[in-house]
C-alpha atoms as a PDB file:
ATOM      1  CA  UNK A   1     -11.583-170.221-164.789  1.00  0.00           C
ATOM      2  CA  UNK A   2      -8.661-167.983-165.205  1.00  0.00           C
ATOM      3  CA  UNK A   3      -8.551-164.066-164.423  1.00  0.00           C
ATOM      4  CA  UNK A   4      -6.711-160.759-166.218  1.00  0.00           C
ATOM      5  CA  UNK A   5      -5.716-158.745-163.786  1.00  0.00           C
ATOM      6  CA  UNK A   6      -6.125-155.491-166.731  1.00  0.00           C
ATOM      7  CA  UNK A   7      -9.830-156.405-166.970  1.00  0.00           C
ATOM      8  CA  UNK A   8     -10.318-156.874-163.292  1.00  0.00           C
ATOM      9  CA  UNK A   9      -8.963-153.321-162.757  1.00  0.00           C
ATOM     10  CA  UNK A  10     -11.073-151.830-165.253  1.00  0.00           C
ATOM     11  CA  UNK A  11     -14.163-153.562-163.872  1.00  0.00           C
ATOM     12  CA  UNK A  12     -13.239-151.651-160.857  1.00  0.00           C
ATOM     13  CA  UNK A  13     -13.000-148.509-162.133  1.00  0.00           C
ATOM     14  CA  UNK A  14     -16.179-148.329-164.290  1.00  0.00           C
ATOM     15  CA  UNK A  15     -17.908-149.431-161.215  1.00  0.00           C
ATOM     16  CA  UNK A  16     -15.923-146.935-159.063  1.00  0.00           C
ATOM     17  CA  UNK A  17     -16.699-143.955-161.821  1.00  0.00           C
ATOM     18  CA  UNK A  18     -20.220-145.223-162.582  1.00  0.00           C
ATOM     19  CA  UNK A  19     -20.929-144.983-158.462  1.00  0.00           C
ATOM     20  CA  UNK A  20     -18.749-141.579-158.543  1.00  0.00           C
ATOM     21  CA  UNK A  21     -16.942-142.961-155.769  1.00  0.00           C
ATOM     22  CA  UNK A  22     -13.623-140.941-155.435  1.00  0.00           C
ATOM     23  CA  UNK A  23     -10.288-142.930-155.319  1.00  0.00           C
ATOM     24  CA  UNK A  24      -9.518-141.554-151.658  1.00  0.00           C
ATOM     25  CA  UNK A  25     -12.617-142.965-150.032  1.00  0.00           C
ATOM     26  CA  UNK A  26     -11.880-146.744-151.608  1.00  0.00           C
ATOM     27  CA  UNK A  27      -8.694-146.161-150.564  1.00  0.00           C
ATOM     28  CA  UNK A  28      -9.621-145.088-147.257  1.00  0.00           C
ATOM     29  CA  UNK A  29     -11.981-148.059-146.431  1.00  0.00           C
ATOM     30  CA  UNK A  30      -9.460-150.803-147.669  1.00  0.00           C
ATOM     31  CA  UNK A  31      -6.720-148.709-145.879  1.00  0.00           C
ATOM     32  CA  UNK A  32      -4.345-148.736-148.288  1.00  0.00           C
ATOM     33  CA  UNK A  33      -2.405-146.020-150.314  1.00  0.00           C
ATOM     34  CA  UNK A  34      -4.050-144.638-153.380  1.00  0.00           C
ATOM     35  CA  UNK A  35      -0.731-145.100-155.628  1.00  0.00           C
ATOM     36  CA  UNK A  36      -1.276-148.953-154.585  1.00  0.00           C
ATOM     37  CA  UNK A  37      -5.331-148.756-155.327  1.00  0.00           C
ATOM     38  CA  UNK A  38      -4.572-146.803-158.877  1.00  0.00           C
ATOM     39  CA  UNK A  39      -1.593-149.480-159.667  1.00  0.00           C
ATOM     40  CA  UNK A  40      -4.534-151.658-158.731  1.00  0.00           C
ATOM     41  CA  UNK A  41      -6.829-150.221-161.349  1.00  0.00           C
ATOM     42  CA  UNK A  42      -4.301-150.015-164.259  1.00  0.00           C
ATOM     43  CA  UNK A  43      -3.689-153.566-163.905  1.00  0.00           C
ATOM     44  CA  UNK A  44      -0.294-153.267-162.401  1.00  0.00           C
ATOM     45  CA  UNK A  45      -0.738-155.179-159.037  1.00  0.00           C
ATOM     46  CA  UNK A  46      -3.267-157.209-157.210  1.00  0.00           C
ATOM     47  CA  UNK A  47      -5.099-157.268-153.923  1.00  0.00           C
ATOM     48  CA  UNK A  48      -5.556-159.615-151.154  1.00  0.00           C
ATOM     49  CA  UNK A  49      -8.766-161.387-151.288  1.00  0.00           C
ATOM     50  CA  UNK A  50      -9.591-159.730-147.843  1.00  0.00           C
ATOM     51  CA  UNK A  51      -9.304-156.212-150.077  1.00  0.00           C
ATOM     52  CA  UNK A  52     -11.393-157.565-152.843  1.00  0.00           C
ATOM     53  CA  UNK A  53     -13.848-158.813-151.076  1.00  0.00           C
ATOM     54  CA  UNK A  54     -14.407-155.467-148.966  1.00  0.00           C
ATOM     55  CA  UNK A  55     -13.890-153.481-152.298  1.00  0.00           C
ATOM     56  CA  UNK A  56     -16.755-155.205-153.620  1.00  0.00           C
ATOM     57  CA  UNK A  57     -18.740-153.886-150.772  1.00  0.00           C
ATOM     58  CA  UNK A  58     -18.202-150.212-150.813  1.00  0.00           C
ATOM     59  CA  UNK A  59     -18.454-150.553-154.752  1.00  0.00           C
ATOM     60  CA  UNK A  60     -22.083-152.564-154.456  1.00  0.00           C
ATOM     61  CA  UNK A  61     -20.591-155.094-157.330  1.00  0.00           C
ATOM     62  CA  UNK A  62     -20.326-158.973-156.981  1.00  0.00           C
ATOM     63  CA  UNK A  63     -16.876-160.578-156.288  1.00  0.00           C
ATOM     64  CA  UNK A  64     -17.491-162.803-159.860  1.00  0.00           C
ATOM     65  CA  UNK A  65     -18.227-159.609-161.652  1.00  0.00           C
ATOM     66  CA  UNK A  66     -15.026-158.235-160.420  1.00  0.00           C
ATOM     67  CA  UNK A  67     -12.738-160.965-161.264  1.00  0.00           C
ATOM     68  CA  UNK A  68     -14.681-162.994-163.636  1.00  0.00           C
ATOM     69  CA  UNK A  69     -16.926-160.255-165.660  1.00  0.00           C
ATOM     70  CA  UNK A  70     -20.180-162.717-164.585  1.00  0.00           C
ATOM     71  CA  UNK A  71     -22.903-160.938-164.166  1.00  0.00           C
ATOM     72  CA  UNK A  72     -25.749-162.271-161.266  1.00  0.00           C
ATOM     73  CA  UNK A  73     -29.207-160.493-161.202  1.00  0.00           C
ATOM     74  CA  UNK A  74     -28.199-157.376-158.637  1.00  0.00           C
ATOM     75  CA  UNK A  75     -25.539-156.609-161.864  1.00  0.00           C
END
């Protein structure tokens, strides 16, 4: 099971935009800068698992929706 990292940041953004979650706060909570976090989103870098995982928390999305697209039942 591979991953894109384009769709993974566009995952995160529609579920950042659908939450209306501003870029600061993610950035805030994963402590990182937001030029990193919006490279992030475009699909022009990665995070470390630590960040996804704690992404996925202040987003309320599952870690295989993020990187995967699979939907569980709280999706």
């Amino acid at each position: 099971m591979g991953y894109n990292i384009k769709e993974i940041g566009d995952r995160a953004y529609r579920a950042r935009a659908k939450q209306r979650i501003k870029q600061s706060h993610v950035c805030e909570v994963l402590g990182i800068a937001q030029s990193t976090y919006s490279r992030f989103e475009n699909g022009q870098a990665d995070l470390p698992v630590t960040k996804i995982m704690t992404l996925c928390d202040v987003l309320g999305i599952s870690p295989m929706w993020l990187l995967y697209g699979i939907k569980d039942d709280s999706e």
